[in-house]
PDB file of N, CA and C in Angstrom:
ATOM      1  N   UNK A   1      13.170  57.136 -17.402  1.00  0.00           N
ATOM      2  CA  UNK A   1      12.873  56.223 -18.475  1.00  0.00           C
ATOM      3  C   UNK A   1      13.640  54.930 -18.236  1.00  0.00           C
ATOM      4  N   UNK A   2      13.214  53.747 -18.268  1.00  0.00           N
ATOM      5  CA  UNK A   2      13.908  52.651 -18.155  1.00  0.00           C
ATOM      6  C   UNK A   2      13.632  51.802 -19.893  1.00  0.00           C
ATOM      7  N   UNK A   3      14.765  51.687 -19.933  1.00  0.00           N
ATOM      8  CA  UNK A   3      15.010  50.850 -21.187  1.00  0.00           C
ATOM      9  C   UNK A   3      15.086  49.051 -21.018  1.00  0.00           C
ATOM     10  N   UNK A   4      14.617  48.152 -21.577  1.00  0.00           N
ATOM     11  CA  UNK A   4      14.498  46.400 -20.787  1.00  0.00           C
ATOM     12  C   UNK A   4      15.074  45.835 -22.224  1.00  0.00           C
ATOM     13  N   UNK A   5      16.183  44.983 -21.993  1.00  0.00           N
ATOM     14  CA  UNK A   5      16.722  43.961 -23.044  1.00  0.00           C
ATOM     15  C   UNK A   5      16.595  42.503 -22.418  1.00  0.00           C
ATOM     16  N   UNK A   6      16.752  42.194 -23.874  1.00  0.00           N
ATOM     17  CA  UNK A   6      16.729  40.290 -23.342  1.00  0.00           C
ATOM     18  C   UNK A   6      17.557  39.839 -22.793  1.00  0.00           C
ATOM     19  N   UNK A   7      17.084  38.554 -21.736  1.00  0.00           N
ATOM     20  CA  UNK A   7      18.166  38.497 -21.009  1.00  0.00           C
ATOM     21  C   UNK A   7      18.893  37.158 -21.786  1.00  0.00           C
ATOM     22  N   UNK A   8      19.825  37.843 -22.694  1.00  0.00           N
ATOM     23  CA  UNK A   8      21.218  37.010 -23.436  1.00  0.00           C
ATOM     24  C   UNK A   8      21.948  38.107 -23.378  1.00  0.00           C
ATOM     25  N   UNK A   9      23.230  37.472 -23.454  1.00  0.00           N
ATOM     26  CA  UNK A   9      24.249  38.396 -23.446  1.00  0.00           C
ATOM     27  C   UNK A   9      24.809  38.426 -25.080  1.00  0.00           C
ATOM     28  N   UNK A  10      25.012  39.954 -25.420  1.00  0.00           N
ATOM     29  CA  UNK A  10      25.164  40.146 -26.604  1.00  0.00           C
ATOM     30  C   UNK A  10      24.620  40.888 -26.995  1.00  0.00           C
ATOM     31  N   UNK A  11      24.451  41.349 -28.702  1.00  0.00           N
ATOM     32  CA  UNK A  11      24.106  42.635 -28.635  1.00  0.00           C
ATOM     33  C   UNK A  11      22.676  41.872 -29.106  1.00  0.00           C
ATOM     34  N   UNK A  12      21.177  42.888 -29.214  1.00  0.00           N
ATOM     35  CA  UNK A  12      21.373  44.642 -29.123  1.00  0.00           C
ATOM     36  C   UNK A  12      21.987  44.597 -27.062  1.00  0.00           C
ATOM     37  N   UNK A  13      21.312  43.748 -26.369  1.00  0.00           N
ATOM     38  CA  UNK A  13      21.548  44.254 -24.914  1.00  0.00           C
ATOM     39  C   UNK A  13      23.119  45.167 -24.358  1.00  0.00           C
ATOM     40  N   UNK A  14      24.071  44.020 -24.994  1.00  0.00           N
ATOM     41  CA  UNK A  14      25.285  44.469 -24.795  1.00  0.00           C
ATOM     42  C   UNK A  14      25.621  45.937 -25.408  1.00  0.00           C
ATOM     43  N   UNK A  15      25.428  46.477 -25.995  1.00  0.00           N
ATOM     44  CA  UNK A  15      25.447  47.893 -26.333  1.00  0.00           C
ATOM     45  C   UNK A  15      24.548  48.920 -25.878  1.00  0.00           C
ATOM     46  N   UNK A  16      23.208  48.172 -25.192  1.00  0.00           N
ATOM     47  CA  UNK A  16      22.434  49.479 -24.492  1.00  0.00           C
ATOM     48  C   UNK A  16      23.183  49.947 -23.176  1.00  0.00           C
ATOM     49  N   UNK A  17      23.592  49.036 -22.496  1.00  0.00           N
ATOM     50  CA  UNK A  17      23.875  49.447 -20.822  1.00  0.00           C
ATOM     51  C   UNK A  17      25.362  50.131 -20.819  1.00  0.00           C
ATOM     52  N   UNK A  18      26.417  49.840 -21.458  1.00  0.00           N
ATOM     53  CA  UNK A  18      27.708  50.857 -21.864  1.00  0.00           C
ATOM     54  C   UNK A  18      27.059  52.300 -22.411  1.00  0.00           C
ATOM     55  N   UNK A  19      26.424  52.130 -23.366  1.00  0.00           N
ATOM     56  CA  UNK A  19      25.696  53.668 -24.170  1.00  0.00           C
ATOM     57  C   UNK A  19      24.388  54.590 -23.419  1.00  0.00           C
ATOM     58  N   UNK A  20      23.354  53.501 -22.676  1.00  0.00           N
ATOM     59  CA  UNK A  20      22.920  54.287 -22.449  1.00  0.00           C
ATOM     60  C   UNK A  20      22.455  54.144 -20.811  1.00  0.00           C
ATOM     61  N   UNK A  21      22.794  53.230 -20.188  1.00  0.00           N
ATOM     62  CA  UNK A  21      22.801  53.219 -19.087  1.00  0.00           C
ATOM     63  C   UNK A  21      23.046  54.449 -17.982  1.00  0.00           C
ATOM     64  N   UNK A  22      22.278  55.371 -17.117  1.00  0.00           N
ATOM     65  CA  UNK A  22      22.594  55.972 -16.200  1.00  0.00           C
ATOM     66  C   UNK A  22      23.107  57.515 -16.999  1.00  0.00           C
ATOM     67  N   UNK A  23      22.879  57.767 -18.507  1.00  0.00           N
ATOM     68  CA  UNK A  23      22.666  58.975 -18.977  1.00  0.00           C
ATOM     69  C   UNK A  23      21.016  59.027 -19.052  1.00  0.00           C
ATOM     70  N   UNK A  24      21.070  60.752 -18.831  1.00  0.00           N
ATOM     71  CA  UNK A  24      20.304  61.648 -19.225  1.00  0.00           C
ATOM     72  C   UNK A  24      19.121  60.588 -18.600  1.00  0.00           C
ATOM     73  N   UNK A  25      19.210  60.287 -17.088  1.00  0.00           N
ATOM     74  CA  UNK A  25      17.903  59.297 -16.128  1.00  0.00           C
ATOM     75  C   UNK A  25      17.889  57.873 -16.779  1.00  0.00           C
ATOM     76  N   UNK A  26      18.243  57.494 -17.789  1.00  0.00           N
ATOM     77  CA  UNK A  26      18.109  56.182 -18.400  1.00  0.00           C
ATOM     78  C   UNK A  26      18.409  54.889 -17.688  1.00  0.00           C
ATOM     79  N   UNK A  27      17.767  54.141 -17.622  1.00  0.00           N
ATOM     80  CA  UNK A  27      18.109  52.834 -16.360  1.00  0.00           C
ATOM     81  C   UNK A  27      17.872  51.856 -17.326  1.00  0.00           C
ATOM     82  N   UNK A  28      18.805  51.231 -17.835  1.00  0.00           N
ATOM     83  CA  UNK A  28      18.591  49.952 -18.844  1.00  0.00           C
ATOM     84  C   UNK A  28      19.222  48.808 -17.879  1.00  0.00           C
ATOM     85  N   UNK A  29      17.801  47.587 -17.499  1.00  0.00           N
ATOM     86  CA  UNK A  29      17.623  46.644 -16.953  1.00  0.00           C
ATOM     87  C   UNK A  29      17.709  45.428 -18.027  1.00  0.00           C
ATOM     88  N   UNK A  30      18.248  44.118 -17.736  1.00  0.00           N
ATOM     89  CA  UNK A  30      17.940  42.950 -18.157  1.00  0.00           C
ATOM     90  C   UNK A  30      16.650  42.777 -17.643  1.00  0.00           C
ATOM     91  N   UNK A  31      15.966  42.113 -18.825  1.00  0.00           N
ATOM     92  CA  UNK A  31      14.513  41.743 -18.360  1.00  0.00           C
ATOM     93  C   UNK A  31      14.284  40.016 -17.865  1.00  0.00           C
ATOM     94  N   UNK A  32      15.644  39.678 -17.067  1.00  0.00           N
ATOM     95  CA  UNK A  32      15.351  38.205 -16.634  1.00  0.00           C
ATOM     96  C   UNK A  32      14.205  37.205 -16.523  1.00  0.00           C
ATOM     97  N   UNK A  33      13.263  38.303 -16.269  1.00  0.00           N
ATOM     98  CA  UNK A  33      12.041  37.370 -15.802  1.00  0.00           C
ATOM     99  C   UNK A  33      11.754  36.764 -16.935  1.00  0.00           C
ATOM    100  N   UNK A  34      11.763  37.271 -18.090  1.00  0.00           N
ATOM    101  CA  UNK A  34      11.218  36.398 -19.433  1.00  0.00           C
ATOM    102  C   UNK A  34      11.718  34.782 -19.185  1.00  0.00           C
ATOM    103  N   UNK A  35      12.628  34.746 -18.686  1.00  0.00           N
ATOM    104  CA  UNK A  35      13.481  32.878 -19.031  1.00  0.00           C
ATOM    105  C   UNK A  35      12.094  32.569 -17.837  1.00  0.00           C
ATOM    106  N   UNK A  36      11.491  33.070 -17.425  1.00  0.00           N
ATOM    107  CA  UNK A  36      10.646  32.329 -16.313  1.00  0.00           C
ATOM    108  C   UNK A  36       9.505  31.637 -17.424  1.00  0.00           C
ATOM    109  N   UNK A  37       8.836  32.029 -18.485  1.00  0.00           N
ATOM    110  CA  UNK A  37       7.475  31.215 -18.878  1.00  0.00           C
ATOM    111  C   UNK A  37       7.819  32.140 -19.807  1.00  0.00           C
ATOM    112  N   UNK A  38       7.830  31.450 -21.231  1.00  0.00           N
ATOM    113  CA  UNK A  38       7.447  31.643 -22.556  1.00  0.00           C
ATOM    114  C   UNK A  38       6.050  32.912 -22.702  1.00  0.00           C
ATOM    115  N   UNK A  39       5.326  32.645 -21.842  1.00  0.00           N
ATOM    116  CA  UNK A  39       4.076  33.987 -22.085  1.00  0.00           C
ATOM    117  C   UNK A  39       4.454  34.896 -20.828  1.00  0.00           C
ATOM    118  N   UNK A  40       5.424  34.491 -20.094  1.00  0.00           N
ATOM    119  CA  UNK A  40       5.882  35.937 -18.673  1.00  0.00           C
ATOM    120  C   UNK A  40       5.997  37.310 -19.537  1.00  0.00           C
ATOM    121  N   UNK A  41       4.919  38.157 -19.090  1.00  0.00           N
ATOM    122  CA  UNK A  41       4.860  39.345 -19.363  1.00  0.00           C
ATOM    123  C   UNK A  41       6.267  39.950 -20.019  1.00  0.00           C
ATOM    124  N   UNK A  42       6.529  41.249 -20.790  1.00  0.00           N
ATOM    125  CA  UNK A  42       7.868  41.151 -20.768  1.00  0.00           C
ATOM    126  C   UNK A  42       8.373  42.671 -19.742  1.00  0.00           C
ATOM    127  N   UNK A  43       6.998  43.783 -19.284  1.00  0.00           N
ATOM    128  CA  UNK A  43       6.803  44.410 -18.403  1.00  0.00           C
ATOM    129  C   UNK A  43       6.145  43.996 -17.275  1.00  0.00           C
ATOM    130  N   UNK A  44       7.175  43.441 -15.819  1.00  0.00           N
ATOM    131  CA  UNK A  44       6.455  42.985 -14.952  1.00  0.00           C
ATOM    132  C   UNK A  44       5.214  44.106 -14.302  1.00  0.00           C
ATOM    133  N   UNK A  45       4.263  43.342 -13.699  1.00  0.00           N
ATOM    134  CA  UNK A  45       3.099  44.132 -13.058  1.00  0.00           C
ATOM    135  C   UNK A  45       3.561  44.884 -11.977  1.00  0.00           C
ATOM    136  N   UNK A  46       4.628  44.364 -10.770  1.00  0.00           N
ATOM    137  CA  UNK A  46       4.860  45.329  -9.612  1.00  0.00           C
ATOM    138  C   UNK A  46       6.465  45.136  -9.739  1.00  0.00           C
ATOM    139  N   UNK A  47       6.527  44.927  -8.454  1.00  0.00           N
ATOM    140  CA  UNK A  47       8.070  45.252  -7.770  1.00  0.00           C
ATOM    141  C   UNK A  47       8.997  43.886  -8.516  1.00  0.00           C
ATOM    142  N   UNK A  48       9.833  44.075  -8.941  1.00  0.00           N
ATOM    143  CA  UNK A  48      10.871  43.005  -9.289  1.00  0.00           C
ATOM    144  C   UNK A  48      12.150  43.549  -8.857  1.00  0.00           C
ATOM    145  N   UNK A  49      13.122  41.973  -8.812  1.00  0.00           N
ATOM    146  CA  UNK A  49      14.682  42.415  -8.372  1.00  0.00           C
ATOM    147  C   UNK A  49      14.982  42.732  -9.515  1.00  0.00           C
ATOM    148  N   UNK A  50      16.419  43.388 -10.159  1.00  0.00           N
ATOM    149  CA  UNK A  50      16.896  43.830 -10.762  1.00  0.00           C
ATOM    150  C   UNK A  50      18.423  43.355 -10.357  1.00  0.00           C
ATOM    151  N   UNK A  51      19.174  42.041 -11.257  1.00  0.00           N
ATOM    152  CA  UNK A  51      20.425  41.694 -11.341  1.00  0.00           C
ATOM    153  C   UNK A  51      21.418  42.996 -11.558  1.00  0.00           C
ATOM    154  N   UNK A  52      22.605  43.188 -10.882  1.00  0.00           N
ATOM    155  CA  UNK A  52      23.191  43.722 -10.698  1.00  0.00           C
ATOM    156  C   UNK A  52      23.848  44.084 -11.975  1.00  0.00           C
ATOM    157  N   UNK A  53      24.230  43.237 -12.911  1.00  0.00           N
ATOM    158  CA  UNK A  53      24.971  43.187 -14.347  1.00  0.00           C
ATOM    159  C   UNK A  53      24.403  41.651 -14.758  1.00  0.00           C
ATOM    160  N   UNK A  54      24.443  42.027 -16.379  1.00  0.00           N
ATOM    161  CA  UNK A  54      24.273  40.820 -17.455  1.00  0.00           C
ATOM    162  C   UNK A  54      25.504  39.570 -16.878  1.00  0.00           C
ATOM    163  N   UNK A  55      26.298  40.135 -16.592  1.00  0.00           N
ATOM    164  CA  UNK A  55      27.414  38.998 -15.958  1.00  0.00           C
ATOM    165  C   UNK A  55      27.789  38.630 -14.295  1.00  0.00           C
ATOM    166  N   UNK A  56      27.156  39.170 -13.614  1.00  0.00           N
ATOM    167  CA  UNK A  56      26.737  39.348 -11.907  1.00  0.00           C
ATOM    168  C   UNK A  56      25.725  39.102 -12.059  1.00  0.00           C
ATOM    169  N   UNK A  57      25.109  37.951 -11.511  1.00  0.00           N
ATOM    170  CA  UNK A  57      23.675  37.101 -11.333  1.00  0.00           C
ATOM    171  C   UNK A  57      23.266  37.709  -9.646  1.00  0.00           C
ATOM    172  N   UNK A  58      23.728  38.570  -9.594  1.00  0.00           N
ATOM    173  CA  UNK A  58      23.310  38.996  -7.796  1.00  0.00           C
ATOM    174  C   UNK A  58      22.453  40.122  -7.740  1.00  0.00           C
ATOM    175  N   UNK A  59      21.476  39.911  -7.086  1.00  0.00           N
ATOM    176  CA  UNK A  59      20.459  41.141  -6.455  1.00  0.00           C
ATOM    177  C   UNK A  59      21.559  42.546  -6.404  1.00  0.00           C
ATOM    178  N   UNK A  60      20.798  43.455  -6.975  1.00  0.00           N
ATOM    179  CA  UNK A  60      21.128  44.904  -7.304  1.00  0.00           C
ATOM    180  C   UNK A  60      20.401  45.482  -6.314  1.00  0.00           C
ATOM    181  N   UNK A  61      19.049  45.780  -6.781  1.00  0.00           N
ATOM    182  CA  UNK A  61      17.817  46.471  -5.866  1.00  0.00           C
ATOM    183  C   UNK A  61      16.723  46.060  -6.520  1.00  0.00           C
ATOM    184  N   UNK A  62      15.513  46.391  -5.543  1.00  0.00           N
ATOM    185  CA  UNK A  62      14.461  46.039  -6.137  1.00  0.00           C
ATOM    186  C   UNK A  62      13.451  47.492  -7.315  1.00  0.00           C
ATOM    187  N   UNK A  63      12.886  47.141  -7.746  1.00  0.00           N
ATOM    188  CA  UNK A  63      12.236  48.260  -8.685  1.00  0.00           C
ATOM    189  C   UNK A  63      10.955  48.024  -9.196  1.00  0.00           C
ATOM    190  N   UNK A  64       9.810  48.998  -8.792  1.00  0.00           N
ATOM    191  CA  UNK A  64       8.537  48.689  -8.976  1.00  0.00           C
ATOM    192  C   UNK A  64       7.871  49.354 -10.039  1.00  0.00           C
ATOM    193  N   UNK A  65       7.820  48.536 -10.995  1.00  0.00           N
ATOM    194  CA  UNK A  65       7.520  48.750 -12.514  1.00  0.00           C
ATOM    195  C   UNK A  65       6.050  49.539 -12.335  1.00  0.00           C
ATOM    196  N   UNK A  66       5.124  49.091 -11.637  1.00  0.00           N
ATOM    197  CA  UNK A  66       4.154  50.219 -11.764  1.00  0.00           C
ATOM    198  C   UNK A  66       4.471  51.841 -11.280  1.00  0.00           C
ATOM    199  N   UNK A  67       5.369  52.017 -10.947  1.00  0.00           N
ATOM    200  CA  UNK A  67       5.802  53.527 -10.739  1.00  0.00           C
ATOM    201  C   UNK A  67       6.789  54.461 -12.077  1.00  0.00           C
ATOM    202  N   UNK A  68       7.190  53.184 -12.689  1.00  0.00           N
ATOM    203  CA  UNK A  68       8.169  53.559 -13.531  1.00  0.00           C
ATOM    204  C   UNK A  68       7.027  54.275 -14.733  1.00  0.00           C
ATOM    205  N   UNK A  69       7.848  55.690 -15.247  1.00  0.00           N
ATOM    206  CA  UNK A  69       6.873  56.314 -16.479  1.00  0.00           C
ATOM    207  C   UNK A  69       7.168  55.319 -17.624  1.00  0.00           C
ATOM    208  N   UNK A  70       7.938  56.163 -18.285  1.00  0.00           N
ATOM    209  CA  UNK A  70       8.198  55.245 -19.752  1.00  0.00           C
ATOM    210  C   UNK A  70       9.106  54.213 -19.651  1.00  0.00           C
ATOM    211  N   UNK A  71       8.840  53.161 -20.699  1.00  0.00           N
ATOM    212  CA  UNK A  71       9.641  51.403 -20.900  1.00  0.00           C
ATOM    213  C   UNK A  71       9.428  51.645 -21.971  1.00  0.00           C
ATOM    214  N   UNK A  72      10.600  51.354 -22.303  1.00  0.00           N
ATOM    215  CA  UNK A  72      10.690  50.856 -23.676  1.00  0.00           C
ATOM    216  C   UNK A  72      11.733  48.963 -23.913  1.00  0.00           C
ATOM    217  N   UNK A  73      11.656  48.780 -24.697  1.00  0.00           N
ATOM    218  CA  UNK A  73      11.757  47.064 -24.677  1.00  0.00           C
ATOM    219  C   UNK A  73      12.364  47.217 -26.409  1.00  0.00           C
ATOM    220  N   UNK A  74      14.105  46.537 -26.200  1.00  0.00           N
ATOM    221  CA  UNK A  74      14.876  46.560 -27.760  1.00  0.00           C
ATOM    222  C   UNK A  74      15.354  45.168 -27.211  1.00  0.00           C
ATOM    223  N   UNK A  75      14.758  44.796 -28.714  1.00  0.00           N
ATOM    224  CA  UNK A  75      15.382  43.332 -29.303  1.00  0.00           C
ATOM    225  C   UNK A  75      15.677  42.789 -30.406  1.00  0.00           C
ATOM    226  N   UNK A  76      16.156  41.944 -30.875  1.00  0.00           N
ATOM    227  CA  UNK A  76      16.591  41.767 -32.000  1.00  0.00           C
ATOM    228  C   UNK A  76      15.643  40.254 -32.286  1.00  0.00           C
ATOM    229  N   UNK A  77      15.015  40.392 -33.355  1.00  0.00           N
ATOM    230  CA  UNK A  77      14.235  39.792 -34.143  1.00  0.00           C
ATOM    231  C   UNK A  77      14.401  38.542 -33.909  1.00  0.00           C
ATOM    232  N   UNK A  78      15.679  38.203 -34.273  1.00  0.00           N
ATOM    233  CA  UNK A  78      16.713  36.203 -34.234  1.00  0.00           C
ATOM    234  C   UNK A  78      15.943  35.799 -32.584  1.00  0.00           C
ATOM    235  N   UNK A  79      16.111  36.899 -31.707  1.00  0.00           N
ATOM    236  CA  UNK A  79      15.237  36.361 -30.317  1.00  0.00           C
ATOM    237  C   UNK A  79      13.714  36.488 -30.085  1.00  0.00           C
ATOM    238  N   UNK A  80      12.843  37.625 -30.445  1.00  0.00           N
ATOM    239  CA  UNK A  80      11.846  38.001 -30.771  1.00  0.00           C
ATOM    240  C   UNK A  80      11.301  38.937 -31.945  1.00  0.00           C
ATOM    241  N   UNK A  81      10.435  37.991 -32.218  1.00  0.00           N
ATOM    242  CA  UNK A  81       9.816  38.615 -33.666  1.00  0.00           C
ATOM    243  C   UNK A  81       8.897  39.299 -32.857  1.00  0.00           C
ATOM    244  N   UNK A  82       8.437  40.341 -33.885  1.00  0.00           N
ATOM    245  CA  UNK A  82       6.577  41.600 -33.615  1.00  0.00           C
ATOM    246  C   UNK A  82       6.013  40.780 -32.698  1.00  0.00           C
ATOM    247  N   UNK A  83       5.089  39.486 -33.204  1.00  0.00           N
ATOM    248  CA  UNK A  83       4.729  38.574 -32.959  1.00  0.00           C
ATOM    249  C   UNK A  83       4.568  38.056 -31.464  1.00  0.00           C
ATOM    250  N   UNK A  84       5.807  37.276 -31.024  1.00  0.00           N
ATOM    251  CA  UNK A  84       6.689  36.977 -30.323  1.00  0.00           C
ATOM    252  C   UNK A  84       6.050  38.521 -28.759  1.00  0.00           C
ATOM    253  N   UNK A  85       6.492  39.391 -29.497  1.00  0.00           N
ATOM    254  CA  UNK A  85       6.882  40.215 -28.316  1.00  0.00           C
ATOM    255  C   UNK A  85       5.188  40.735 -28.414  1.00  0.00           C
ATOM    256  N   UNK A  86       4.255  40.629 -28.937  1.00  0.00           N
ATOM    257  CA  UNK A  86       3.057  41.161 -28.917  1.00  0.00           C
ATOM    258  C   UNK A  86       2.773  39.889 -27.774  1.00  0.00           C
ATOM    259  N   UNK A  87       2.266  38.945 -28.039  1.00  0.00           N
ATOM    260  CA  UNK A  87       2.149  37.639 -27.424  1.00  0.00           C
ATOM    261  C   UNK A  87       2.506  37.785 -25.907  1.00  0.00           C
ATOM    262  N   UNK A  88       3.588  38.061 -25.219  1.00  0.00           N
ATOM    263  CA  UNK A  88       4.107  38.669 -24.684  1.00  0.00           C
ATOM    264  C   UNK A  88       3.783  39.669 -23.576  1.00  0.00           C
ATOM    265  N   UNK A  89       3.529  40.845 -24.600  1.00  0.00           N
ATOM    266  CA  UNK A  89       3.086  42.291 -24.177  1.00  0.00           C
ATOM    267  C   UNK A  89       1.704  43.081 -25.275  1.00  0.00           C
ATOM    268  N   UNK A  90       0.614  42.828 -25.217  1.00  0.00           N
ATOM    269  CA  UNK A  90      -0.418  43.085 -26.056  1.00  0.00           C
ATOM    270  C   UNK A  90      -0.490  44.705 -26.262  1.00  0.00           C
ATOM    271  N   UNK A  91       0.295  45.423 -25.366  1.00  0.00           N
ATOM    272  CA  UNK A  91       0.108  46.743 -25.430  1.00  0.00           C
ATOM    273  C   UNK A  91       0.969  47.133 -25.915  1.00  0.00           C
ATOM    274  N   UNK A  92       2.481  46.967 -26.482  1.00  0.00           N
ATOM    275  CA  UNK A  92       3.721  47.373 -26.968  1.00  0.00           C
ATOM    276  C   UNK A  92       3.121  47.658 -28.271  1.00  0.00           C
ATOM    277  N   UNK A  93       3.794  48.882 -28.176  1.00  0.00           N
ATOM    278  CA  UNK A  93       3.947  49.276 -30.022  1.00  0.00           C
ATOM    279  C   UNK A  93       5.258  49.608 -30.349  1.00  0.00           C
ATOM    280  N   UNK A  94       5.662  49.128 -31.338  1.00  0.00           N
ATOM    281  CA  UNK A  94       6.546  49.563 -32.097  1.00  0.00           C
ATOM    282  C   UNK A  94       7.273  50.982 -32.428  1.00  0.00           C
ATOM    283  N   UNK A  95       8.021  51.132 -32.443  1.00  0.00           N
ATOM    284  CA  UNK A  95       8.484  52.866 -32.608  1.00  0.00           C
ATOM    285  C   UNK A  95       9.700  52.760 -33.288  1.00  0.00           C
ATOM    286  N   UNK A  96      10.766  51.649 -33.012  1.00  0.00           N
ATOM    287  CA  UNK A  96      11.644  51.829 -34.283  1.00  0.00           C
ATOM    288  C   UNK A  96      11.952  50.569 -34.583  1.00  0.00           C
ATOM    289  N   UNK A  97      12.465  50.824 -35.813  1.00  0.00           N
ATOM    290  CA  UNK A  97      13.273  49.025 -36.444  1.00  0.00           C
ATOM    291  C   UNK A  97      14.384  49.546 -37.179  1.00  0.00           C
ATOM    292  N   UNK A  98      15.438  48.453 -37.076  1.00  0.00           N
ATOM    293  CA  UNK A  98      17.116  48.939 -37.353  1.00  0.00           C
ATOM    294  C   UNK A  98      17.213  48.147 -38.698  1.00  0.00           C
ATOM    295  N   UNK A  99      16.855  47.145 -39.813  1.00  0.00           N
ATOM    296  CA  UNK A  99      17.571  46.237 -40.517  1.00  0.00           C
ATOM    297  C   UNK A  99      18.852  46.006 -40.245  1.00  0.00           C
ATOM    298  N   UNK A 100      18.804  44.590 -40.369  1.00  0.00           N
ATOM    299  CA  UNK A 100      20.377  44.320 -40.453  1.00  0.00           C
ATOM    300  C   UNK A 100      20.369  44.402 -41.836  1.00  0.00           C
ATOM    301  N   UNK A 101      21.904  44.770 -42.300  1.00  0.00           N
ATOM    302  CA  UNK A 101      22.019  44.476 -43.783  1.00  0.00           C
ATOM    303  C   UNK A 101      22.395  43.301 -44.311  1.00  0.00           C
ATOM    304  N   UNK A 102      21.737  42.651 -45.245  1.00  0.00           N
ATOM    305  CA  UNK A 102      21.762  41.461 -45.833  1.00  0.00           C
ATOM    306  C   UNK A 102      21.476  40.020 -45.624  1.00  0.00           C
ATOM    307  N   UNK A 103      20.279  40.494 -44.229  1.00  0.00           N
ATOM    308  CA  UNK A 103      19.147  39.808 -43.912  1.00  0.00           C
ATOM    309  C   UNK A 103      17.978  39.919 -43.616  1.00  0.00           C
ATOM    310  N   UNK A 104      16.857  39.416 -43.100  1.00  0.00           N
ATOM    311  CA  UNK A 104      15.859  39.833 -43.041  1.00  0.00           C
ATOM    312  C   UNK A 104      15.111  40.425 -41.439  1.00  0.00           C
ATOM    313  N   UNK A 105      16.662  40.396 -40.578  1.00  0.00           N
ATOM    314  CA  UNK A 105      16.566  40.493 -39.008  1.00  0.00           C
ATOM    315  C   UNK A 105      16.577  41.813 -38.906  1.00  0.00           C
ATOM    316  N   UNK A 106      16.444  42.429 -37.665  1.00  0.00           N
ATOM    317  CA  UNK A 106      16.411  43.853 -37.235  1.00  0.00           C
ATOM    318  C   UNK A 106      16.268  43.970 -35.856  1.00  0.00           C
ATOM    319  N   UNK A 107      16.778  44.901 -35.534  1.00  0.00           N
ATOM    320  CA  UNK A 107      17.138  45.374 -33.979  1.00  0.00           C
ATOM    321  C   UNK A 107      16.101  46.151 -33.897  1.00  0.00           C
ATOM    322  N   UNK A 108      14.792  46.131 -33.034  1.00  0.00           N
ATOM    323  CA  UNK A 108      13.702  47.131 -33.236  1.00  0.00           C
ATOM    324  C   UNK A 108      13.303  46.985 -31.606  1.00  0.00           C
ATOM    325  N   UNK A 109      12.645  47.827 -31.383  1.00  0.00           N
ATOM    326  CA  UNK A 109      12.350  49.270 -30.404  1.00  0.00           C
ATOM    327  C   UNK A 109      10.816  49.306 -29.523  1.00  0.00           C
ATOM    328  N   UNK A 110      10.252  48.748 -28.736  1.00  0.00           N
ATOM    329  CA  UNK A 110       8.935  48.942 -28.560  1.00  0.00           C
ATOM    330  C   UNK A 110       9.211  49.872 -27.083  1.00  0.00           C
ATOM    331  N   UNK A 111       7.741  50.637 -27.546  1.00  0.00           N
ATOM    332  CA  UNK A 111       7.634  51.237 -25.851  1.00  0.00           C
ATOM    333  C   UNK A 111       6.085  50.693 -25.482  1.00  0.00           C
ATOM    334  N   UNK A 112       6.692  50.010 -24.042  1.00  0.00           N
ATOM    335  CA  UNK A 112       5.655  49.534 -23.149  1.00  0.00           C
ATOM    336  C   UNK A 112       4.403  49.859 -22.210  1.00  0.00           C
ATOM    337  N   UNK A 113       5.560  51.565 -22.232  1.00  0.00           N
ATOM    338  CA  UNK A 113       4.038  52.360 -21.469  1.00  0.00           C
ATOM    339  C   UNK A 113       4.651  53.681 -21.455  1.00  0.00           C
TER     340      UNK A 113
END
């Protein structure tokens, strides 16, 4: 299962790759390519590099998203709204949403395939 956050540093991203990074098969990637074009897919079509760390801008390995089973894609609203990430990815659905308390933002959950 590979898990994809935005590529900013901070949370939700900053708390997936400490928690769930490299348990139980989990591979949580920055999804860099987004800073490429406002409509760049947010599941690339084939092979992409994969930055080493959110703070190491250096080639890791490469990884070919059409082989990968499940994606799932967590972000926080303030960066992408439903909207936003439909636009995006027309096939993502939704599966969870977090509220923040005592606004109208939320840390929510799509799986990509």
């Amino acid at each position: 299962m590979v898990v994809l956050t935005d590529p900013i540093p901070g949370p939700p991203g900053d708390s997936m790759f400490p928690y769930l990074n490299h348990r139980h098969g989990i591979a949580v990637y920055e999804a860099w390519w987004m800073k490429l074009a406002y409509n760049h897919p947010i599941l690339p079509f084939g092979s992409t590099d994969i930055m080493k760390s959110q703070y190491q801008r250096v080639t890791d390995k490469v990884v070919d998203f059409s082989r990968v089973g499940r994606v799932y894609y967590v972000t926080d609203t303030v960066y992408h709204t439903e909207e936003a990430v439909l636009d995006r990815q027309p096939n993502a659905r939704q599966v969870a949403s977090f509220p923040k308390p005592f606004n109208d933002e939320a840390v929510e959950v799509y799986r990509l395939r």
